[in-house]
N, C-alpha and C. Protein backbone atom coordinates (compact mmCIF):
# COMPACT_ATOMS: atom_id res chain seq x y z
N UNK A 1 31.06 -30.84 5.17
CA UNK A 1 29.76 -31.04 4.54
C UNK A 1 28.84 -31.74 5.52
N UNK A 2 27.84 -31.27 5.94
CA UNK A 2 27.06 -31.85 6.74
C UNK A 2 26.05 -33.49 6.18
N UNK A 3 26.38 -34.21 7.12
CA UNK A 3 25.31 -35.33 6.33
C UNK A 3 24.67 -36.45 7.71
N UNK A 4 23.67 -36.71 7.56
CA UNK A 4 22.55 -36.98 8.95
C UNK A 4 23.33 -38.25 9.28
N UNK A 5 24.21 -39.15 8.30
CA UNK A 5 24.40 -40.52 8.80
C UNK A 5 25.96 -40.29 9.20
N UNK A 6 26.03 -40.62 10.63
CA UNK A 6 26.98 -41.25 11.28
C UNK A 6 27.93 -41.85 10.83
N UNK A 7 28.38 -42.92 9.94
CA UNK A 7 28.81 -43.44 8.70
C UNK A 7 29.43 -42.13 7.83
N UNK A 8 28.41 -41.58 7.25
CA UNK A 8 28.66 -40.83 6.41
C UNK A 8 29.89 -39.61 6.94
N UNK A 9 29.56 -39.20 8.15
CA UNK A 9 30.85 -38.40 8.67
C UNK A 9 31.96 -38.95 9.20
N UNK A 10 32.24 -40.38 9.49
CA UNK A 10 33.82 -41.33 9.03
C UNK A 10 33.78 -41.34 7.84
N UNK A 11 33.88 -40.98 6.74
CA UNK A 11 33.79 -40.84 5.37
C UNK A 11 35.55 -40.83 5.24
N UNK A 12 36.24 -41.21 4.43
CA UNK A 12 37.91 -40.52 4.34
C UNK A 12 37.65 -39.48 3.76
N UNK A 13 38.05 -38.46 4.20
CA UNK A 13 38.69 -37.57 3.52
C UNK A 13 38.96 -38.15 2.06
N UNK A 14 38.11 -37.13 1.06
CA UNK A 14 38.89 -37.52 -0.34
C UNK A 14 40.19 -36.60 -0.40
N UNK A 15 40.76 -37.31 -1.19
CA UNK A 15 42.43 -36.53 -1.67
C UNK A 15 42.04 -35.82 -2.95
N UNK A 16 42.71 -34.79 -3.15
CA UNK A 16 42.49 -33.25 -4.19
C UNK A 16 42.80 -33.86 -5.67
N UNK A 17 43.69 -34.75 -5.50
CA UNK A 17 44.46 -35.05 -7.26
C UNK A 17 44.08 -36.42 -7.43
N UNK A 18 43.84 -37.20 -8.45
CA UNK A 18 44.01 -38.62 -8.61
C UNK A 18 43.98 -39.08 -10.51
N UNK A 19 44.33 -39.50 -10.57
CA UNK A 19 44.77 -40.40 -11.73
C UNK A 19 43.10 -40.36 -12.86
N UNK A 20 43.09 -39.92 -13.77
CA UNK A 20 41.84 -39.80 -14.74
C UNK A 20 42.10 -40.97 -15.49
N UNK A 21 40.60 -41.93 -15.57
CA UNK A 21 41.29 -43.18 -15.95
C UNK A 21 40.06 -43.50 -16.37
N UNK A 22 40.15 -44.64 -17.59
CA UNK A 22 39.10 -45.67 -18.06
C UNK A 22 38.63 -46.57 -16.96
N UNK A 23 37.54 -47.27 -17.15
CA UNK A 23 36.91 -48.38 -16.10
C UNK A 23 37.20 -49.44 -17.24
N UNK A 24 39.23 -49.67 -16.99
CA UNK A 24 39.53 -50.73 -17.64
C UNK A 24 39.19 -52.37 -16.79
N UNK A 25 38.79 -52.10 -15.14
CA UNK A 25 38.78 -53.09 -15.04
C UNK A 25 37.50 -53.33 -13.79
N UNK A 26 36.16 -53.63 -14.64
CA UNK A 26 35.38 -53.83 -13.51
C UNK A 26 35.23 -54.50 -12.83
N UNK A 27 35.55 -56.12 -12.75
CA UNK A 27 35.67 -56.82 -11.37
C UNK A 27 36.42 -56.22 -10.37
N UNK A 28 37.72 -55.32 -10.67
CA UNK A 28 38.28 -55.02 -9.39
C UNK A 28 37.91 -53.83 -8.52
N UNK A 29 36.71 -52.85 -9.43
CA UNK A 29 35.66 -52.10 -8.56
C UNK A 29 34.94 -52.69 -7.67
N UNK A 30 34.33 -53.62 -8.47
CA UNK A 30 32.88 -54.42 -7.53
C UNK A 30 33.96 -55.04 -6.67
N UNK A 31 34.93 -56.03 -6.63
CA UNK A 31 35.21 -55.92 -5.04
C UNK A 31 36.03 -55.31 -3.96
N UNK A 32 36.19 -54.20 -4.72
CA UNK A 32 36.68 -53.18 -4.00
C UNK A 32 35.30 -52.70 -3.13
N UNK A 33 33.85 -52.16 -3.94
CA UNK A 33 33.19 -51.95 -3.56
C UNK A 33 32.62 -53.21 -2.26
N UNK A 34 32.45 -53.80 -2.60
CA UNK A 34 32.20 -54.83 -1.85
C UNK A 34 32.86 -54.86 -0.51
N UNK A 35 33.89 -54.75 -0.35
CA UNK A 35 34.86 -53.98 0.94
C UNK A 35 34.07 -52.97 1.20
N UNK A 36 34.35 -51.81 0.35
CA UNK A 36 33.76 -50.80 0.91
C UNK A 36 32.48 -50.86 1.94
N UNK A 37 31.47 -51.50 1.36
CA UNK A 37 30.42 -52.10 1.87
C UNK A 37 30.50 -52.31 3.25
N UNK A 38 31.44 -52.78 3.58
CA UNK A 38 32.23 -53.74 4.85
C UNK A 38 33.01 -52.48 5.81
N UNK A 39 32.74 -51.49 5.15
CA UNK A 39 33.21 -50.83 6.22
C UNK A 39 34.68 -50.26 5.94
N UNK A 40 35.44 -50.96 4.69
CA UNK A 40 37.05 -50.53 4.45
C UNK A 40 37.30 -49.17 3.70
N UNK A 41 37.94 -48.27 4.31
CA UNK A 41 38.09 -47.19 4.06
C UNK A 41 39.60 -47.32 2.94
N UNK A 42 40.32 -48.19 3.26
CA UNK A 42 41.54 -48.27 2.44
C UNK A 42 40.87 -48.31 0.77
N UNK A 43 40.16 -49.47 0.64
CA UNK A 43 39.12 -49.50 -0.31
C UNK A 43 38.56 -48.39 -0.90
N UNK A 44 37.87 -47.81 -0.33
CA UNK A 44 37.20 -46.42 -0.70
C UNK A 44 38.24 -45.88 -1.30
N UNK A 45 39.62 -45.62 -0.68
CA UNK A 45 40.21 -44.52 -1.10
C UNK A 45 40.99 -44.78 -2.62
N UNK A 46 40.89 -46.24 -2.55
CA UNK A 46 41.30 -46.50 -3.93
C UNK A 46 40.41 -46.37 -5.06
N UNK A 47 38.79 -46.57 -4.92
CA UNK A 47 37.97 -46.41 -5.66
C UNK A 47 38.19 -44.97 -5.71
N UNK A 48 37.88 -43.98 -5.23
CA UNK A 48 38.22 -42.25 -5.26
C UNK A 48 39.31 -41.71 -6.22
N UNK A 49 40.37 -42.78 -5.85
CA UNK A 49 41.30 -42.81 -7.09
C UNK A 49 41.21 -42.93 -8.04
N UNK A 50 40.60 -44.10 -8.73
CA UNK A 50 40.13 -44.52 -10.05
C UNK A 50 39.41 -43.58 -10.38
N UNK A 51 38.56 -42.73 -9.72
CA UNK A 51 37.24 -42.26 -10.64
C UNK A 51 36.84 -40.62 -10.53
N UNK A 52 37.58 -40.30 -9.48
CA UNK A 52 37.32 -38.77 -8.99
C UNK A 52 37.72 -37.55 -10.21
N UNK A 53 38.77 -38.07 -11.04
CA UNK A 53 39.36 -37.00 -11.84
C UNK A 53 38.38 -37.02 -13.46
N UNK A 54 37.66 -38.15 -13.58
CA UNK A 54 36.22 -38.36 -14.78
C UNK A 54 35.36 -37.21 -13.79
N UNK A 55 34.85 -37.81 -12.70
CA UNK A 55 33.44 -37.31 -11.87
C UNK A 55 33.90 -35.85 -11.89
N UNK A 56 35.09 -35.48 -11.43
CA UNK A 56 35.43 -33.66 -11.33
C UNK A 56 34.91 -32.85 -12.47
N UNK A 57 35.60 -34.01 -13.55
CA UNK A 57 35.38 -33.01 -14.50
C UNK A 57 34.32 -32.84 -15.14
N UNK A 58 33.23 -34.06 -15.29
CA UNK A 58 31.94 -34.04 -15.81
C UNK A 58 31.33 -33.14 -15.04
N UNK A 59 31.18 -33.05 -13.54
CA UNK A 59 30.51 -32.21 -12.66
C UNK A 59 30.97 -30.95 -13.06
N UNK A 60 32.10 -30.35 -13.31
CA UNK A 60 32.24 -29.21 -13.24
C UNK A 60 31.71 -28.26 -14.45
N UNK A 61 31.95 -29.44 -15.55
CA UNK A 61 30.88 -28.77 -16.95
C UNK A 61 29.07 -28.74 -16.48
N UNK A 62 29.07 -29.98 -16.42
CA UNK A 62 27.75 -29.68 -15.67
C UNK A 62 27.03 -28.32 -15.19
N UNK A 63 27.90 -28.14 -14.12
CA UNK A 63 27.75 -27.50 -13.27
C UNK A 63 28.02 -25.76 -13.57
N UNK A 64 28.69 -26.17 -14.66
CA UNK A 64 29.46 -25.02 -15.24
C UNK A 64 30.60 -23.82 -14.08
N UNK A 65 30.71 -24.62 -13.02
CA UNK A 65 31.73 -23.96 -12.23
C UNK A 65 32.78 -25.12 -11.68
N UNK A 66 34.18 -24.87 -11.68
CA UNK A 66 34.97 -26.11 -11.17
C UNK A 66 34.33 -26.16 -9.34
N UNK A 67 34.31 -24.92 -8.61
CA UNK A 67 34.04 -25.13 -7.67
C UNK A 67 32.57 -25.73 -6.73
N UNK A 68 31.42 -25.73 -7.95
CA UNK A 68 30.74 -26.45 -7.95
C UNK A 68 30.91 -28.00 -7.94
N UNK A 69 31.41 -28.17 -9.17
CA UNK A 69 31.90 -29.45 -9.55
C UNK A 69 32.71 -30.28 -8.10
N UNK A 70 33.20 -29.62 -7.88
CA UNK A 70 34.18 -30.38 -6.61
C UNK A 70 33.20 -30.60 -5.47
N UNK A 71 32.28 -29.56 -5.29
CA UNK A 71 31.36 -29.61 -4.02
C UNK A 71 30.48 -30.94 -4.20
N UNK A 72 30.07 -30.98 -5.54
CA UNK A 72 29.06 -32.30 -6.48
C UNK A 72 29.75 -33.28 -5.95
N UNK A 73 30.86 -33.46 -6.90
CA UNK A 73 31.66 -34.79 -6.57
C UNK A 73 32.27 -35.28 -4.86
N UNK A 74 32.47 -34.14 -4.17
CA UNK A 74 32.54 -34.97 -2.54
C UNK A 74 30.94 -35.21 -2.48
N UNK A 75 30.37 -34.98 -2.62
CA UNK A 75 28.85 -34.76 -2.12
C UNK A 75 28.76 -36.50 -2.48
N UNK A 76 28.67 -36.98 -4.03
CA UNK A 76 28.88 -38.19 -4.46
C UNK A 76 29.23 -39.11 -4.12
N UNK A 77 30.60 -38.78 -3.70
CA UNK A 77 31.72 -40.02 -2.94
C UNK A 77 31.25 -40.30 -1.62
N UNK A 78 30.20 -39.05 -1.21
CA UNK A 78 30.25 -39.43 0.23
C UNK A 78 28.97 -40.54 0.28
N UNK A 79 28.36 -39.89 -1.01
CA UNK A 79 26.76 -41.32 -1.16
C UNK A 79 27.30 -42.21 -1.18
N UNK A 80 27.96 -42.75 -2.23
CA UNK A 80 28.81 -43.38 -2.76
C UNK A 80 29.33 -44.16 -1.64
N UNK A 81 30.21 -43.80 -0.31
CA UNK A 81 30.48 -44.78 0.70
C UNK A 81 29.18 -44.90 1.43
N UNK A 82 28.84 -44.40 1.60
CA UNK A 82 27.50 -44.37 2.95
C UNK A 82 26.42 -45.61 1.95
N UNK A 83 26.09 -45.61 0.82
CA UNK A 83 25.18 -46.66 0.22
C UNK A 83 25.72 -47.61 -1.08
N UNK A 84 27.44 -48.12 -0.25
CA UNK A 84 27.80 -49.10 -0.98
C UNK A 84 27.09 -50.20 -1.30
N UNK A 85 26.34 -50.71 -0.07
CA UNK A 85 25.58 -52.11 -0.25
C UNK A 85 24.57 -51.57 -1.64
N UNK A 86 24.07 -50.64 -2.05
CA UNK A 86 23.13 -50.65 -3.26
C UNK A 86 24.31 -51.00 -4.65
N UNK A 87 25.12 -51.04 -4.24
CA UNK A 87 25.90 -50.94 -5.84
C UNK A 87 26.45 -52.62 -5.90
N UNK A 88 25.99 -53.77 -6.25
CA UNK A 88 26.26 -55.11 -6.79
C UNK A 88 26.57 -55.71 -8.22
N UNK A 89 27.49 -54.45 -8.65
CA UNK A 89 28.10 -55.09 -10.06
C UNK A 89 26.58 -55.13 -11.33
N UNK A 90 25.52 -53.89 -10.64
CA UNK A 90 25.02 -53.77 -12.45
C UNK A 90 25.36 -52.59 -12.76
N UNK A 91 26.11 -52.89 -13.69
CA UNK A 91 26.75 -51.72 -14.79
C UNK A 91 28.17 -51.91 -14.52
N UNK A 92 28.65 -50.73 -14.93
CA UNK A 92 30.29 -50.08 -14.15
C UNK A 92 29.91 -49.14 -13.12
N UNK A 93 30.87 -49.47 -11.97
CA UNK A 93 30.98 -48.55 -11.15
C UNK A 93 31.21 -47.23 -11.60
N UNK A 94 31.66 -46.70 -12.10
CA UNK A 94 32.18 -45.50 -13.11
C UNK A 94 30.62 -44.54 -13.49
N UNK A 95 29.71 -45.44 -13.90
CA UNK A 95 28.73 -45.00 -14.47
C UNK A 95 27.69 -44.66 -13.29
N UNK A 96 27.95 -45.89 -12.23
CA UNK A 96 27.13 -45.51 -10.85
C UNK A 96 27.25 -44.36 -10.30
N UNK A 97 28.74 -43.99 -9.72
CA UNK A 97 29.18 -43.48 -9.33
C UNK A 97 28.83 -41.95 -10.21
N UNK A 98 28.60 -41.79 -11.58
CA UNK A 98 28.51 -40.60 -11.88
C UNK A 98 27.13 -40.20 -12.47
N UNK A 99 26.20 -41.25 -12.37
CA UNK A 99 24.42 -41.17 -11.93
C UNK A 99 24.52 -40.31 -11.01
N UNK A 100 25.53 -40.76 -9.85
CA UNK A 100 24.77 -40.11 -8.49
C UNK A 100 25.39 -38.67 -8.33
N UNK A 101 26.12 -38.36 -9.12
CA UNK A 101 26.79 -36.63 -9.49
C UNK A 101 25.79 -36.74 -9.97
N UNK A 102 25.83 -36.89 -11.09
CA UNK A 102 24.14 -36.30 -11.99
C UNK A 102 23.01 -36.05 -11.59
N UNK A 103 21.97 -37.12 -10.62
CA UNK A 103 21.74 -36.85 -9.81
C UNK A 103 21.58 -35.46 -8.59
N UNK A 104 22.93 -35.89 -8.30
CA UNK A 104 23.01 -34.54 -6.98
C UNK A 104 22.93 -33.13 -7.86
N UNK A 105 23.55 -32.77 -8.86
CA UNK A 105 23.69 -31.91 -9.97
C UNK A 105 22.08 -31.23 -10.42
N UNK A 106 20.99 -32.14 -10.50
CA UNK A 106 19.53 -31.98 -11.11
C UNK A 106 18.73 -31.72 -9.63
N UNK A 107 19.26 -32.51 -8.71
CA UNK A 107 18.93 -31.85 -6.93
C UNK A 107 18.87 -30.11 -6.94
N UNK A 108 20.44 -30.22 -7.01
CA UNK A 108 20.91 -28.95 -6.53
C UNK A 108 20.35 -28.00 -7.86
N UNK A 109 19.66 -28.18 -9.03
CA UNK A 109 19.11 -27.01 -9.97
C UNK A 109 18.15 -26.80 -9.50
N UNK A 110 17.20 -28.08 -9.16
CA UNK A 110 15.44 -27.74 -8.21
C UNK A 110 15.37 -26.64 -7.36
N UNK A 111 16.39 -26.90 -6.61
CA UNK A 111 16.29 -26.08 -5.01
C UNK A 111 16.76 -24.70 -5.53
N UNK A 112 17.29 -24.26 -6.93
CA UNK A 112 17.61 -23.21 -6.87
C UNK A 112 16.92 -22.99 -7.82
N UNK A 113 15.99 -23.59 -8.26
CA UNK A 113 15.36 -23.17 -9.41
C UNK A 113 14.72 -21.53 -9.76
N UNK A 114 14.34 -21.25 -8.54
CA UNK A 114 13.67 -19.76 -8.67
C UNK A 114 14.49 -18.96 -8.63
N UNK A 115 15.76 -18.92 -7.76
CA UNK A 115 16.63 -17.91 -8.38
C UNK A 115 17.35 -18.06 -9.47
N UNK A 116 17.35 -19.62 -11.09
CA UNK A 116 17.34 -19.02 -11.48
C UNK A 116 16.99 -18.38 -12.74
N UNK A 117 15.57 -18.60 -12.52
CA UNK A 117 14.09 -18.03 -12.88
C UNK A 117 14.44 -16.47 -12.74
N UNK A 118 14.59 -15.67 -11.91
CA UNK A 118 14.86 -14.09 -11.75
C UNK A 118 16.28 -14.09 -12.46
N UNK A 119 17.24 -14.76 -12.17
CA UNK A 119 18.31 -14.02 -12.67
C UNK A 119 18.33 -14.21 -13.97
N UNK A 120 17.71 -15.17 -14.90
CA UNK A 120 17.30 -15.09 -16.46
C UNK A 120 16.41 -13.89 -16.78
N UNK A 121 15.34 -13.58 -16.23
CA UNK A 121 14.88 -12.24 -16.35
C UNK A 121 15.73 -11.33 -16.25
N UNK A 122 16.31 -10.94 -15.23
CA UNK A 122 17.62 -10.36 -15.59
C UNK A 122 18.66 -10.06 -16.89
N UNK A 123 18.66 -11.28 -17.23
CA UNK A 123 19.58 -11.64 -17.74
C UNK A 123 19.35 -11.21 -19.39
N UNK A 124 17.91 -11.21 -19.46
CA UNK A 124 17.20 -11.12 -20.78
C UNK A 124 16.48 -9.43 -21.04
N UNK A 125 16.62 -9.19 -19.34
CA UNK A 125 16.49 -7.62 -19.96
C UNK A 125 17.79 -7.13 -20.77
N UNK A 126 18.71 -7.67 -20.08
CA UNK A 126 20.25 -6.65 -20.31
C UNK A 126 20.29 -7.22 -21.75
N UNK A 127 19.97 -8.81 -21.98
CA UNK A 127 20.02 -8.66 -23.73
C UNK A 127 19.44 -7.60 -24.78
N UNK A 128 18.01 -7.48 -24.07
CA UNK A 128 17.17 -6.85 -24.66
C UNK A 128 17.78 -5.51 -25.02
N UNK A 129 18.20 -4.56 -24.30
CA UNK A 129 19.17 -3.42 -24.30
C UNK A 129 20.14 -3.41 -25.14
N UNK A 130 21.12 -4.75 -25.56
CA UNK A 130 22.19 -4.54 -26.57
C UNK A 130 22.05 -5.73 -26.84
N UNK A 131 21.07 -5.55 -27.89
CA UNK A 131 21.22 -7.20 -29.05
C UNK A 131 21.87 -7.64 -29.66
N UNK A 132 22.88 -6.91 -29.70
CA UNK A 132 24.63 -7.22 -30.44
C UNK A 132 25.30 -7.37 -29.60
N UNK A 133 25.52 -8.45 -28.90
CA UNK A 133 26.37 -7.98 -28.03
C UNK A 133 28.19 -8.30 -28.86
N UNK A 134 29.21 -8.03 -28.03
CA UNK A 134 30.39 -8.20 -29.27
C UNK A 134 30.77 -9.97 -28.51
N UNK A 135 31.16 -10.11 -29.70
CA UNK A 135 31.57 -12.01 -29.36
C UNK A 135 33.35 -11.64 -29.94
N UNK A 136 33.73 -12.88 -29.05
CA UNK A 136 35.31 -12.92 -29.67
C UNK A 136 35.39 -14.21 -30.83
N UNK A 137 36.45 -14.21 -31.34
CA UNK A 137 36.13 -15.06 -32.76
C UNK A 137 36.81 -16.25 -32.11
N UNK A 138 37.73 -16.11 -31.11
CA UNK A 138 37.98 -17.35 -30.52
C UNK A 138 36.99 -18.34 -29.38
N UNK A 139 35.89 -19.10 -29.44
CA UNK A 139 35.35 -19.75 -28.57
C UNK A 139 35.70 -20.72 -28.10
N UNK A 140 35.81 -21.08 -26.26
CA UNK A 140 36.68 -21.79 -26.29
C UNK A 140 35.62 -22.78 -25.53
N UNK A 141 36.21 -23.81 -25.50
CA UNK A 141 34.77 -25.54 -25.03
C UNK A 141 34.09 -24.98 -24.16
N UNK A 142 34.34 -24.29 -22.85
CA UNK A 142 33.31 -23.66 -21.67
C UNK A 142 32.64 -22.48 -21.97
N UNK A 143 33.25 -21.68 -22.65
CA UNK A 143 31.85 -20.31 -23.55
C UNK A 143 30.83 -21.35 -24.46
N UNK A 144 30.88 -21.98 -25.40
CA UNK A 144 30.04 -23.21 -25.96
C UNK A 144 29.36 -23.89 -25.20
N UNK A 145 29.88 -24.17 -24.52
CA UNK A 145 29.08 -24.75 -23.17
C UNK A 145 27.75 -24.35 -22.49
N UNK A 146 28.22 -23.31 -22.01
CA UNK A 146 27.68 -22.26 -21.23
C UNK A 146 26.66 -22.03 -22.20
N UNK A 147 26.40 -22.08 -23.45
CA UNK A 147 25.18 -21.87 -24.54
C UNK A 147 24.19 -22.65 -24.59
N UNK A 148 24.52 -24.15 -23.70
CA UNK A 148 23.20 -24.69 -23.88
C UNK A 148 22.74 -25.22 -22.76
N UNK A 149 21.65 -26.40 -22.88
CA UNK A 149 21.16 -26.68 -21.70
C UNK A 149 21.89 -27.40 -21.09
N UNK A 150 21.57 -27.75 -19.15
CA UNK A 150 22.62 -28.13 -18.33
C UNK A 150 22.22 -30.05 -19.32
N UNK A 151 21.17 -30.29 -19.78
CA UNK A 151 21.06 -31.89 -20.36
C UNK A 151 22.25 -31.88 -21.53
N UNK A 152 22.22 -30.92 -22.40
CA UNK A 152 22.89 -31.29 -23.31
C UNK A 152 24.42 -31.09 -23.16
N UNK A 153 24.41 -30.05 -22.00
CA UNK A 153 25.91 -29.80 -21.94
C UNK A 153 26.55 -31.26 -21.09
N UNK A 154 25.89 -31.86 -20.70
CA UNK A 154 26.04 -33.15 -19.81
C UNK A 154 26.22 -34.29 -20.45
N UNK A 155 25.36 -34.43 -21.76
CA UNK A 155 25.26 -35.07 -23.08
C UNK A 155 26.47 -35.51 -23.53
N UNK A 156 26.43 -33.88 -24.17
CA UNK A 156 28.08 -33.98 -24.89
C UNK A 156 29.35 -33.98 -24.51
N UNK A 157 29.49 -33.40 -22.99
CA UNK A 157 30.30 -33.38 -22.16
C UNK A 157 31.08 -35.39 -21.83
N UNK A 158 29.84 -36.10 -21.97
CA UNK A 158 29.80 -37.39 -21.80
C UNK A 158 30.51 -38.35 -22.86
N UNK A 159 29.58 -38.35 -24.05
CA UNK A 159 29.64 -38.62 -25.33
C UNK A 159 31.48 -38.18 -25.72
N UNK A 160 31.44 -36.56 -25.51
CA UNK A 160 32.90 -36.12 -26.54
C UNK A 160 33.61 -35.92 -25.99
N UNK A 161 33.67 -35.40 -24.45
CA UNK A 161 34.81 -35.08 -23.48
C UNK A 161 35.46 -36.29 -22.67
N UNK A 162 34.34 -37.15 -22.39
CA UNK A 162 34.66 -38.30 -21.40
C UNK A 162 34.67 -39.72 -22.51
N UNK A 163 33.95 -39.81 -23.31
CA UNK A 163 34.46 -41.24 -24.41
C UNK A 163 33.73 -42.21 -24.31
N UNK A 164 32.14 -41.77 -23.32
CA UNK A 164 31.19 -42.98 -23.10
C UNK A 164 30.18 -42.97 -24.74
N UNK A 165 29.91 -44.20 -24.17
CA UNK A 165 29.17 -44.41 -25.72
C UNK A 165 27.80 -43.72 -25.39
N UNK A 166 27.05 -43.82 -26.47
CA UNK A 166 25.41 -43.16 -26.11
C UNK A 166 24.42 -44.01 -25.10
N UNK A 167 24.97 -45.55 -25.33
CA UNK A 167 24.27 -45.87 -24.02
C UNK A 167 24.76 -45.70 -22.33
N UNK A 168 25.71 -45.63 -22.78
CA UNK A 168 26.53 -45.46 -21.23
C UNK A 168 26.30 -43.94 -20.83
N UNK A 169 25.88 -43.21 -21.43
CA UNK A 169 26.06 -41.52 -21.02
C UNK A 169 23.91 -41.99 -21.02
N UNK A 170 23.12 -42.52 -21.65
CA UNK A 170 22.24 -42.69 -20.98
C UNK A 170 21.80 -42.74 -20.08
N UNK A 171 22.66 -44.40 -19.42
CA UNK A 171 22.09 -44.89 -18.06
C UNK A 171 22.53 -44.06 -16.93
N UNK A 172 23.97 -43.29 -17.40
CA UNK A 172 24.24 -42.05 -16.34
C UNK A 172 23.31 -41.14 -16.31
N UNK A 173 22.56 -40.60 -16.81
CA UNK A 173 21.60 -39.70 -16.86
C UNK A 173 20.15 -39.83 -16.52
N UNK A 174 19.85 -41.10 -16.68
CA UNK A 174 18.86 -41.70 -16.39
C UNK A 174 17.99 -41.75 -17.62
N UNK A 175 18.36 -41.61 -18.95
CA UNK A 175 17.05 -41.35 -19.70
C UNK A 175 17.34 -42.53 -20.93
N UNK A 176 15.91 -42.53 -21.51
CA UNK A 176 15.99 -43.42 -22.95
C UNK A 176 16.98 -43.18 -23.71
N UNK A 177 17.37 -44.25 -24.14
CA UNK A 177 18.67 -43.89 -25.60
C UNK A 177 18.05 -42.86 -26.28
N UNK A 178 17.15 -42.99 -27.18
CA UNK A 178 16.23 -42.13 -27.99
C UNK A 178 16.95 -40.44 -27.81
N UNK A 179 16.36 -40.08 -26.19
CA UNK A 179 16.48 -38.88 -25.32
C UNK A 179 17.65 -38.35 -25.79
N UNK A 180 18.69 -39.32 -25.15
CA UNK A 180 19.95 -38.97 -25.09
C UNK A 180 20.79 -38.67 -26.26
N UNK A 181 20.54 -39.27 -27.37
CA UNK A 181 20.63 -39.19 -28.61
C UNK A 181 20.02 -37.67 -29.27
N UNK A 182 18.62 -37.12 -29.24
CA UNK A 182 18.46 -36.07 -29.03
C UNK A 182 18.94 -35.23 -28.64
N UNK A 183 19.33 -35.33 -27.45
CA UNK A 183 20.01 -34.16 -26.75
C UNK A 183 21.74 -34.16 -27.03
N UNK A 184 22.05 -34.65 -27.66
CA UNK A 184 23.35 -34.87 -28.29
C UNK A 184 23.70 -33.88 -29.58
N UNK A 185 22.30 -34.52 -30.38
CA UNK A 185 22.61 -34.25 -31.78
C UNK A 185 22.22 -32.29 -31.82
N UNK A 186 21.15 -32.11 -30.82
CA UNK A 186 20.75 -30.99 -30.51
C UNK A 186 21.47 -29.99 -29.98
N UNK A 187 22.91 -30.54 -28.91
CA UNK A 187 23.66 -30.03 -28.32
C UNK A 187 24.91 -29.42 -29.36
N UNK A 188 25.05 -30.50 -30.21
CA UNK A 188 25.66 -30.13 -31.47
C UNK A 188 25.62 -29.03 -32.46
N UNK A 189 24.16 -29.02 -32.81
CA UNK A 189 23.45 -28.09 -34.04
C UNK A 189 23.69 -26.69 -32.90
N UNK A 190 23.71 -26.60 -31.67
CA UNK A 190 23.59 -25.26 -31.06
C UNK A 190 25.26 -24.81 -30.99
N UNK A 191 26.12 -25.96 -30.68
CA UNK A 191 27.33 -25.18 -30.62
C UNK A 191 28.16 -25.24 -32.00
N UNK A 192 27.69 -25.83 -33.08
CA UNK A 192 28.41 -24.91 -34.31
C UNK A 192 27.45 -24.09 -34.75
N UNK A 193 26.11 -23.74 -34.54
CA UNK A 193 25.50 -22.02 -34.45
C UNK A 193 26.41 -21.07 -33.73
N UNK A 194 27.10 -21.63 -32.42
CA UNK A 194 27.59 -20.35 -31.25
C UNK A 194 29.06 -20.38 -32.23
N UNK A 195 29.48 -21.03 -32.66
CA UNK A 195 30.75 -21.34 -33.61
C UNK A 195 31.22 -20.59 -34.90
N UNK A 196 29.53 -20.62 -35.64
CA UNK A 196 29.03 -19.54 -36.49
C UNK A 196 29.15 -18.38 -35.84
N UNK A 197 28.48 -17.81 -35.29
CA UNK A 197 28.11 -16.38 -34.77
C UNK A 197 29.38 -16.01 -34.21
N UNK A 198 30.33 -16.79 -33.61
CA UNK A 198 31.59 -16.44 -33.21
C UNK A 198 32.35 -16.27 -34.18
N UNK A 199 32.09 -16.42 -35.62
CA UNK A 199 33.24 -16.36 -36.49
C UNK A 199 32.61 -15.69 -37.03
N UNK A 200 31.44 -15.07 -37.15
CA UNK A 200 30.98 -13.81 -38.07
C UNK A 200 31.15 -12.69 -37.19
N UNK A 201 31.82 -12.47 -35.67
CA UNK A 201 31.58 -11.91 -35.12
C UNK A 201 32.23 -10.52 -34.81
C-alpha cells in the first residue's frame, strides 16, 4: 500500500487472524498506544490484535465486500500507527480506531462516486425491464444489507452486529445521536420490508 510517510512504510506488517474482542480494558490501550507513539512496534502489534477482527468485520459490511474491508482496515492500522500521538485516551481506542475505517470507507465512496452514479443507472434500467425480479425466501444478513444505505448498513451493522450502544456507534461515525438513531430505526423498517418481500416471494 503506498503511503507518503516514511514511518508509515516501517508500519508491521499486520497479521491475517486475531482474536475478536470487547474493549474490556481501556487503560491498557492508551498505554499501549502511548508506546506506540514512541515508536514500539511490539505495541502496535498487540493493539492490531485486540481490534482488527471488530474493524474487519464492520469494514467489510460497510463496504459490502470482505476484500474491501481488509484493504479499509490495513489502510486504518496504518493511520492508526503513523498518527498515534493524536489518540490521548478520549474515548476507547476501539471507537478511534474504527472512526478512522469509517472515515477511510466515506473517502473511498467520494472518489468513486461517479462511477457509482452510472452503474446505478445501469442498474435501474435492468430493473426497469423486469420489475419482478424472483427473490429467494431465504435472506441472509448480507442480501439485507446490500438493501440499504452504506449509513445505515454501518448503523446497524454497529448497534446489532458489533454490541456498541447508540452513542458509541455515533461518535464512530461522526454524527449526532439524533442522526444515528434515525438511521437505525430507518435501517430497520427497510430490512423487515426486504424480509417481507422475501417471504411473499
Amino acid at each position: 500500500m503506498p503511503c507518503s510517510s516514511a514511518a508509515a512504510s516501517r508500519a508491521p506488517r499486520l497479521p491475517r487472524n486475531g482474536p475478536l474482542r470487547r474493549d474490556e480494558d481501556a487503560h491498557a490501550d492508551i498505554a499501549l498506544n502511548q508506546r506506540v507513539a514512541g515508536g514500539d512496534r511490539a505495541a502496535f502489534q498487540l493493539l492490531v490484535l485486540r481490534h482488527e477482527g471488530r474493524l474487519r468485520a464492520f469494514l467489510s459490511r460497510a463496504a459490502g465486500s470482505d476484500a474491501d474491508g481488509d484493504d479499509l482496515a490495513q489502510e486504518a492500522f496504518v493511520r492508526a500507527w503513523t498518527r498515534a500521538g493524536d489518540y490521548r485516551g478520549q474515548g476507547s481506542y476501539a471507537a478511534w480506531i474504527m472512526g478512522i475505517g469509517w472515515r477511510l470507507f466515506l473517502d473511498q465512496r467520494r472518489t468513486a462516486k461517479r462511477r457509482e452514479t452510472l452503474a446505478k443507472r445501469d442498474e435501474d434500467a435492468a430493473t426497469s425491464s423486469n420489475p419482478h425480479p424472483a427473490t429467494d425466501a431465504a435472506i441472509d444478513a448480507d442480501r439485507l444489507l446490500a438493501g440499504l444505505s452504506a449509513q445505515e448498513r454501518a448503523a446497524l451493522t454497529l448497534c446489532f452486529g458489533h454490541g456498541w450502544s447508540h452513542g458509541e456507534a455515533a461518535e464512530i461515525m461522526g454524527l449526532p445521536l439524533g442522526t444515528l438513531k434515525s438511521l437505525v430505526l430507518r435501517g430497520r423498517a427497510k430490512a423487515q420490508k426486504l424480509i417481507g418481500e422475501g417471504g411473499a416471494g
